[in-house]
PDB file of N, CA and C in Angstrom:
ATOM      1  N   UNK A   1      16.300  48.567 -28.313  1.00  0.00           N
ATOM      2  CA  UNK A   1      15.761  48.402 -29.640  1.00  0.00           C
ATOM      3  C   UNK A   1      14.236  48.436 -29.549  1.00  0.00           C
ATOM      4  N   UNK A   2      13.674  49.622 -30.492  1.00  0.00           N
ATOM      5  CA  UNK A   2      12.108  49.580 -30.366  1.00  0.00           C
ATOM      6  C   UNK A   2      11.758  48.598 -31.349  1.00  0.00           C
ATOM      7  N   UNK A   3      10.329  48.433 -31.129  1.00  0.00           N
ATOM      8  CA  UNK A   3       9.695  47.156 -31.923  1.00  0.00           C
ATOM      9  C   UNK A   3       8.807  47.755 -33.104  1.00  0.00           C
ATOM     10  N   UNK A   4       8.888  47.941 -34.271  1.00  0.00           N
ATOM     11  CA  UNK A   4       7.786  48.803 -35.008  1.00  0.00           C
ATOM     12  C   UNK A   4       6.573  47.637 -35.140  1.00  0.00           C
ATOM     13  N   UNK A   5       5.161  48.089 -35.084  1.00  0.00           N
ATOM     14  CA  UNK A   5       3.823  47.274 -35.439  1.00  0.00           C
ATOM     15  C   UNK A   5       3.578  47.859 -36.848  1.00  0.00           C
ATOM     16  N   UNK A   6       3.431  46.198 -37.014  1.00  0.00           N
ATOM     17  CA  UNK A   6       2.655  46.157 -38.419  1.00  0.00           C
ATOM     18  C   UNK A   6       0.916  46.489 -38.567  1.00  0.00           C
ATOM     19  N   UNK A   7       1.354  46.663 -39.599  1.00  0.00           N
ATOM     20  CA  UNK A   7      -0.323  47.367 -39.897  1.00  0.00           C
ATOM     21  C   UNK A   7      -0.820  46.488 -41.300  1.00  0.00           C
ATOM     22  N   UNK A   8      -0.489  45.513 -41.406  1.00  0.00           N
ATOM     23  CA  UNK A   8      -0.909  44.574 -42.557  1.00  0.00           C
ATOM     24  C   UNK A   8      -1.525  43.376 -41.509  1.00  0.00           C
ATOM     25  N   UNK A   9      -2.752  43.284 -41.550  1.00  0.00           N
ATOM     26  CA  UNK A   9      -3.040  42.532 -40.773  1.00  0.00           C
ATOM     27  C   UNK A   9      -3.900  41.272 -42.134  1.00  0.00           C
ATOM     28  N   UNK A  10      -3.476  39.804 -41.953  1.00  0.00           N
ATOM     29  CA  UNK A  10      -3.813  38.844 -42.693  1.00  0.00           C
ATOM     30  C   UNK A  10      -4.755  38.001 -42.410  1.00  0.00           C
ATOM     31  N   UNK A  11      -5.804  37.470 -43.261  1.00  0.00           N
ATOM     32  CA  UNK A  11      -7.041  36.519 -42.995  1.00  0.00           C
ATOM     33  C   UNK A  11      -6.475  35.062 -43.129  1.00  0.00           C
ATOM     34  N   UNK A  12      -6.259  34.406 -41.682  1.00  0.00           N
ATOM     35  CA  UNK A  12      -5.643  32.902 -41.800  1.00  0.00           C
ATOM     36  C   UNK A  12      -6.853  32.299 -42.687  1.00  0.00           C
ATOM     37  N   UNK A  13      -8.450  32.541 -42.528  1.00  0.00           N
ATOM     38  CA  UNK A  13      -9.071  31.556 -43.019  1.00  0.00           C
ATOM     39  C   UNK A  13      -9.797  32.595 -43.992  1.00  0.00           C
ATOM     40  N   UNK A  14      -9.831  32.208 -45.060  1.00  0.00           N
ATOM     41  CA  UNK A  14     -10.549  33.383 -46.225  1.00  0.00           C
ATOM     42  C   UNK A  14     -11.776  32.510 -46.406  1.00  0.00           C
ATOM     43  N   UNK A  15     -12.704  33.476 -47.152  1.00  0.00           N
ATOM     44  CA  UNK A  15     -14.015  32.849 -46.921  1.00  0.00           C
ATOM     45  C   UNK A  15     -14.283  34.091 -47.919  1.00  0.00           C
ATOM     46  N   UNK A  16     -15.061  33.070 -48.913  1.00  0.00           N
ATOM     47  CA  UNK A  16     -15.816  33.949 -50.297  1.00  0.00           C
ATOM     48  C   UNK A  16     -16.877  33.838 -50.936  1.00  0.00           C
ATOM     49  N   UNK A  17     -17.214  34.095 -51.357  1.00  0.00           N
ATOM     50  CA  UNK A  17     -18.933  33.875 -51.686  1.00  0.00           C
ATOM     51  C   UNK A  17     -18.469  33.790 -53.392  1.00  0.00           C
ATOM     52  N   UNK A  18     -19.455  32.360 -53.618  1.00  0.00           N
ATOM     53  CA  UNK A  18     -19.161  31.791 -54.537  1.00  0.00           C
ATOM     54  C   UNK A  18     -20.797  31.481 -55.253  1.00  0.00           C
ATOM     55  N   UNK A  19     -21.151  31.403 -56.782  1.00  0.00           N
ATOM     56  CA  UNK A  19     -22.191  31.690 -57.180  1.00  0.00           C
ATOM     57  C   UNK A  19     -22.120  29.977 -57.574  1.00  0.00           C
ATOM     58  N   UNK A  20     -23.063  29.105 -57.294  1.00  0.00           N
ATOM     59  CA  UNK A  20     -23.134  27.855 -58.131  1.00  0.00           C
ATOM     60  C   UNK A  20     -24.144  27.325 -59.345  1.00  0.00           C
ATOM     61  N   UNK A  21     -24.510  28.238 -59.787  1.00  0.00           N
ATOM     62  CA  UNK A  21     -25.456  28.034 -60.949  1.00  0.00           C
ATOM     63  C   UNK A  21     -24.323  27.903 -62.027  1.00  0.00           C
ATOM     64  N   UNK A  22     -24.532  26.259 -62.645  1.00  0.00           N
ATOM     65  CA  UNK A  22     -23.581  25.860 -63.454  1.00  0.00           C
ATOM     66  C   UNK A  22     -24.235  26.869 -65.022  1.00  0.00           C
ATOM     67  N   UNK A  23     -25.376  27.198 -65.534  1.00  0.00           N
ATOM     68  CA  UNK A  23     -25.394  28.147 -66.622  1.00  0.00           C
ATOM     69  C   UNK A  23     -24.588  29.623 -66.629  1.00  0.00           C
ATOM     70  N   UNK A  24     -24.424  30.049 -65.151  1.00  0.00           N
ATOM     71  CA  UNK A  24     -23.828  31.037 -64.784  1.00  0.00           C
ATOM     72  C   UNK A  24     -21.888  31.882 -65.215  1.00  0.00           C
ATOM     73  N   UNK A  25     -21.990  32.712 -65.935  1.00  0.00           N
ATOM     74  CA  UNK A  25     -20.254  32.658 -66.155  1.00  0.00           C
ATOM     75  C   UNK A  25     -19.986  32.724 -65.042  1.00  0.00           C
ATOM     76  N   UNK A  26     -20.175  33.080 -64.031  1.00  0.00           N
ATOM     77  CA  UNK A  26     -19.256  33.413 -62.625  1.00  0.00           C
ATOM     78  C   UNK A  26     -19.451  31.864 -62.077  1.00  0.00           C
ATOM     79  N   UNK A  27     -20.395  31.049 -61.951  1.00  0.00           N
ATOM     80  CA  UNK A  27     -20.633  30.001 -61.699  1.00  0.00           C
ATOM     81  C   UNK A  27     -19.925  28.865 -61.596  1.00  0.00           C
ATOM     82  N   UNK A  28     -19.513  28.293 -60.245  1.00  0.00           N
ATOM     83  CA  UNK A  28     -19.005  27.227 -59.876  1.00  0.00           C
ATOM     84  C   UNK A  28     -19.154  26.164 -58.752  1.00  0.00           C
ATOM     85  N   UNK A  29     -20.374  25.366 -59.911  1.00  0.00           N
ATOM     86  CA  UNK A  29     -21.073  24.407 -59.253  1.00  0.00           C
ATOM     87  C   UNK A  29     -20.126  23.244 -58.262  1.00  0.00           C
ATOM     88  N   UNK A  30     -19.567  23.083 -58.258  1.00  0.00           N
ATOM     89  CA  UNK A  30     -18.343  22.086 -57.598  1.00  0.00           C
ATOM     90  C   UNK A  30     -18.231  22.557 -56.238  1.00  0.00           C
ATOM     91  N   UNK A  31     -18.348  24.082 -55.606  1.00  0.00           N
ATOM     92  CA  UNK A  31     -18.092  24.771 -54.804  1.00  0.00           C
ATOM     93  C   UNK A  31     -18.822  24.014 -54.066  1.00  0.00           C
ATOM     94  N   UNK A  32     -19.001  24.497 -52.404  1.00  0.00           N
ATOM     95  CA  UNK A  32     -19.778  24.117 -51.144  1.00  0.00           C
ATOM     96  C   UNK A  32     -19.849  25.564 -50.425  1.00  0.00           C
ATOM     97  N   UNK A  33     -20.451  25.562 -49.727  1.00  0.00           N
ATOM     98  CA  UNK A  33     -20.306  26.111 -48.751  1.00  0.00           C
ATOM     99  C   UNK A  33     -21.732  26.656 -47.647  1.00  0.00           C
ATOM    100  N   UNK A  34     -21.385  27.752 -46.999  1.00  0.00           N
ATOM    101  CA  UNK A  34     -23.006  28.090 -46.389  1.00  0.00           C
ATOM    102  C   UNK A  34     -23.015  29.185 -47.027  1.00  0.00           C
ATOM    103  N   UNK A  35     -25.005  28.662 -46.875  1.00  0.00           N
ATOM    104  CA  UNK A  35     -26.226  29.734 -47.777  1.00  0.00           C
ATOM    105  C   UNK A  35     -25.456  31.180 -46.985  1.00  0.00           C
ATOM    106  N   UNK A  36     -25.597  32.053 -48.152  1.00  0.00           N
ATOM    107  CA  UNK A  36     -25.960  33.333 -47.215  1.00  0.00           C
ATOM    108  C   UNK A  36     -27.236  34.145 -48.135  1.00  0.00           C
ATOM    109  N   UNK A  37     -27.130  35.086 -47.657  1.00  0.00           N
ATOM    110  CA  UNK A  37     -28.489  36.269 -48.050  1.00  0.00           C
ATOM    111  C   UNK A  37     -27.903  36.800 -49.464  1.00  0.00           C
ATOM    112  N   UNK A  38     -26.715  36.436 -49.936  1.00  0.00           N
ATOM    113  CA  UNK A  38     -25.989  37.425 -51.181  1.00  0.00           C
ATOM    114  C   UNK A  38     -26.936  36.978 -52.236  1.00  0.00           C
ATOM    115  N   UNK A  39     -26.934  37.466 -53.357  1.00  0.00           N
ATOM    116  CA  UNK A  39     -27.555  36.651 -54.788  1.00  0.00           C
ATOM    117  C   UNK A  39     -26.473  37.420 -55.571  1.00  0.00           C
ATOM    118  N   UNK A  40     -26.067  36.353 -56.723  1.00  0.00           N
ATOM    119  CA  UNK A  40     -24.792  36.650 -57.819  1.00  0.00           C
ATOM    120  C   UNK A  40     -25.390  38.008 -58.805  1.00  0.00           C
ATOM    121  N   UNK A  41     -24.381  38.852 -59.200  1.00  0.00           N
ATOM    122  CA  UNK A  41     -24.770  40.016 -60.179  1.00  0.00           C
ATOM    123  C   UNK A  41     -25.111  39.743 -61.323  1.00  0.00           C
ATOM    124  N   UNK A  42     -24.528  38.568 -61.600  1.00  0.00           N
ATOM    125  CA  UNK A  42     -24.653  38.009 -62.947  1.00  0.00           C
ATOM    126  C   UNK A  42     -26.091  37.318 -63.475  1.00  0.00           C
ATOM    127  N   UNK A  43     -26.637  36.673 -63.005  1.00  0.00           N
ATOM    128  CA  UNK A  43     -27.584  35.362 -62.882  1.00  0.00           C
ATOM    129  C   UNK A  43     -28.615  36.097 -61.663  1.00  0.00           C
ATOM    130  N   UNK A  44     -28.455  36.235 -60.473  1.00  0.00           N
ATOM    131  CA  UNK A  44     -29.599  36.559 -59.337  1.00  0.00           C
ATOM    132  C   UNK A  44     -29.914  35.442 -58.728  1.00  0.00           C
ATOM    133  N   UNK A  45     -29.270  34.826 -59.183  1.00  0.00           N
ATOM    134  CA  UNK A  45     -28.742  33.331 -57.849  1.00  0.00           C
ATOM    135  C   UNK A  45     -28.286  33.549 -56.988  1.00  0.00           C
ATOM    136  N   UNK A  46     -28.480  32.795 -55.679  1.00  0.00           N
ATOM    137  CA  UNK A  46     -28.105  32.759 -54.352  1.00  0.00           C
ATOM    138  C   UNK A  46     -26.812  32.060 -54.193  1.00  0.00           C
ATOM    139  N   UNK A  47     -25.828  32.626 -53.358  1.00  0.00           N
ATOM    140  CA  UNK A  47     -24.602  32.833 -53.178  1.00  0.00           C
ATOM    141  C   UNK A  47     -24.086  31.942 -52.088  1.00  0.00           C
ATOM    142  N   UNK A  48     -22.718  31.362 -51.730  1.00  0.00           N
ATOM    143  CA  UNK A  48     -22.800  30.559 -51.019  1.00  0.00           C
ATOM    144  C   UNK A  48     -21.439  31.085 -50.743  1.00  0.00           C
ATOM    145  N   UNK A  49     -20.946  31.071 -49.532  1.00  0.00           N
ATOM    146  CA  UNK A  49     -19.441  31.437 -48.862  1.00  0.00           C
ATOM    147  C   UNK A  49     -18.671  29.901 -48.488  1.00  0.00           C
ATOM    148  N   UNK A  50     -17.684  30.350 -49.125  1.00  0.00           N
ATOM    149  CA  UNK A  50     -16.729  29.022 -49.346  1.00  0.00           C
ATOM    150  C   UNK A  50     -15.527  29.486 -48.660  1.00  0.00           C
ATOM    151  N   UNK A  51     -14.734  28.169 -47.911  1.00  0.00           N
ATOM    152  CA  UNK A  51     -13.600  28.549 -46.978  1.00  0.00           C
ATOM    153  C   UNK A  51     -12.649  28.123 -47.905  1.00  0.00           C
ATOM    154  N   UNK A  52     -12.730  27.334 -48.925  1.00  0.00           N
ATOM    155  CA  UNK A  52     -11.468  26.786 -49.535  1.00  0.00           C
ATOM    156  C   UNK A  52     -11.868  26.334 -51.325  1.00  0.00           C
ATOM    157  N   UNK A  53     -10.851  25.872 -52.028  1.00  0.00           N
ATOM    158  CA  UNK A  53     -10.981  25.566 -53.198  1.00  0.00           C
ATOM    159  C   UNK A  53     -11.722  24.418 -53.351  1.00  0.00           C
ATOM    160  N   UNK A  54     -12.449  23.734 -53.996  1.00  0.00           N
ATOM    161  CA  UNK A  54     -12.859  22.424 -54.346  1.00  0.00           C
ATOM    162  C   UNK A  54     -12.071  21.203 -54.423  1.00  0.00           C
ATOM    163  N   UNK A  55     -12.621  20.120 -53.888  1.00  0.00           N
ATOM    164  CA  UNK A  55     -12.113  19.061 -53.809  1.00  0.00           C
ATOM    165  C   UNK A  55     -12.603  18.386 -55.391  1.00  0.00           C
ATOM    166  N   UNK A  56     -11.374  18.105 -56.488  1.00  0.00           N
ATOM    167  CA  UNK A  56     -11.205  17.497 -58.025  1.00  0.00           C
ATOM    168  C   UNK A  56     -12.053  16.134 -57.739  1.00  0.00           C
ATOM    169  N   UNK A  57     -12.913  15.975 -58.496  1.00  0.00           N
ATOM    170  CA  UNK A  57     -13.622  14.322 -58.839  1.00  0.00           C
ATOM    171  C   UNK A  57     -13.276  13.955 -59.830  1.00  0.00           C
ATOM    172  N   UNK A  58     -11.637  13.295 -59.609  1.00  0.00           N
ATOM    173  CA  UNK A  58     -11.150  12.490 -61.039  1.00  0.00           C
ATOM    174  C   UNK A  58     -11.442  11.001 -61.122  1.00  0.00           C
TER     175      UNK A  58
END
Protein backbone atom coordinates (compact mmCIF):
# COMPACT_ATOMS: atom_id res chain seq x y z
CA UNK A 1 0.00 0.00 0.00
CA UNK A 2 1.48 3.41 -1.21
CA UNK A 3 1.18 6.41 1.03
CA UNK A 4 -0.20 9.57 -0.98
CA UNK A 5 1.38 13.24 0.54
CA UNK A 6 -0.63 15.87 1.28
CA UNK A 7 -0.13 19.10 -0.07
CA UNK A 8 -2.38 21.17 2.37
CA UNK A 9 0.02 22.14 4.65
CA UNK A 10 -1.61 24.02 8.07
CA UNK A 11 -0.41 27.05 10.38
CA UNK A 12 -0.58 25.44 14.11
CA UNK A 13 0.07 29.06 15.33
CA UNK A 14 -1.61 31.90 13.13
CA UNK A 15 -0.41 35.24 13.62
CA UNK A 16 -2.15 38.49 12.12
CA UNK A 17 -1.66 41.87 12.05
CA UNK A 18 -4.17 43.69 13.76
CA UNK A 19 -4.78 47.66 13.56
CA UNK A 20 -5.52 49.18 17.25
CA UNK A 21 -6.62 52.63 16.75
CA UNK A 22 -9.97 52.50 18.55
CA UNK A 23 -11.39 55.58 15.90
CA UNK A 24 -10.35 53.12 13.25
CA UNK A 25 -13.22 50.73 11.42
CA UNK A 26 -10.70 47.97 11.11
CA UNK A 27 -9.59 48.84 14.63
CA UNK A 28 -9.25 46.65 17.59
CA UNK A 29 -7.96 48.23 20.50
CA UNK A 30 -8.30 45.17 22.97
CA UNK A 31 -5.78 43.33 20.67
CA UNK A 32 -1.89 42.85 21.81
CA UNK A 33 0.63 41.91 20.15
CA UNK A 34 4.28 42.83 18.53
CA UNK A 35 5.03 46.19 16.77
CA UNK A 36 5.77 45.47 13.27
CA UNK A 37 6.77 47.88 10.29
CA UNK A 38 2.94 47.36 8.70
CA UNK A 39 0.67 50.64 9.03
CA UNK A 40 -3.35 49.92 8.60
CA UNK A 41 -4.94 50.96 4.95
CA UNK A 42 -7.56 52.44 6.59
CA UNK A 43 -6.25 55.04 9.26
CA UNK A 44 -2.06 54.79 8.56
CA UNK A 45 -1.65 53.46 11.94
CA UNK A 46 0.87 51.10 12.95
CA UNK A 47 0.00 47.51 12.98
CA UNK A 48 0.58 44.97 15.48
CA UNK A 49 0.70 40.93 14.84
CA UNK A 50 -1.44 39.04 17.14
CA UNK A 51 -1.18 35.16 17.87
CA UNK A 52 -4.66 34.81 19.26
CA UNK A 53 -8.13 36.41 19.99
CA UNK A 54 -8.46 38.79 22.98
CA UNK A 55 -8.80 38.07 26.37
CA UNK A 56 -13.00 39.62 27.37
CA UNK A 57 -12.76 42.28 30.45
CA UNK A 58 -16.13 41.46 31.94
Amino acid sequence: MSIIPSFTTYDTTPKFWVCTNPQCAEGHPGWTGEPTGKKCFSCKQPLVKSNSEPVRNN
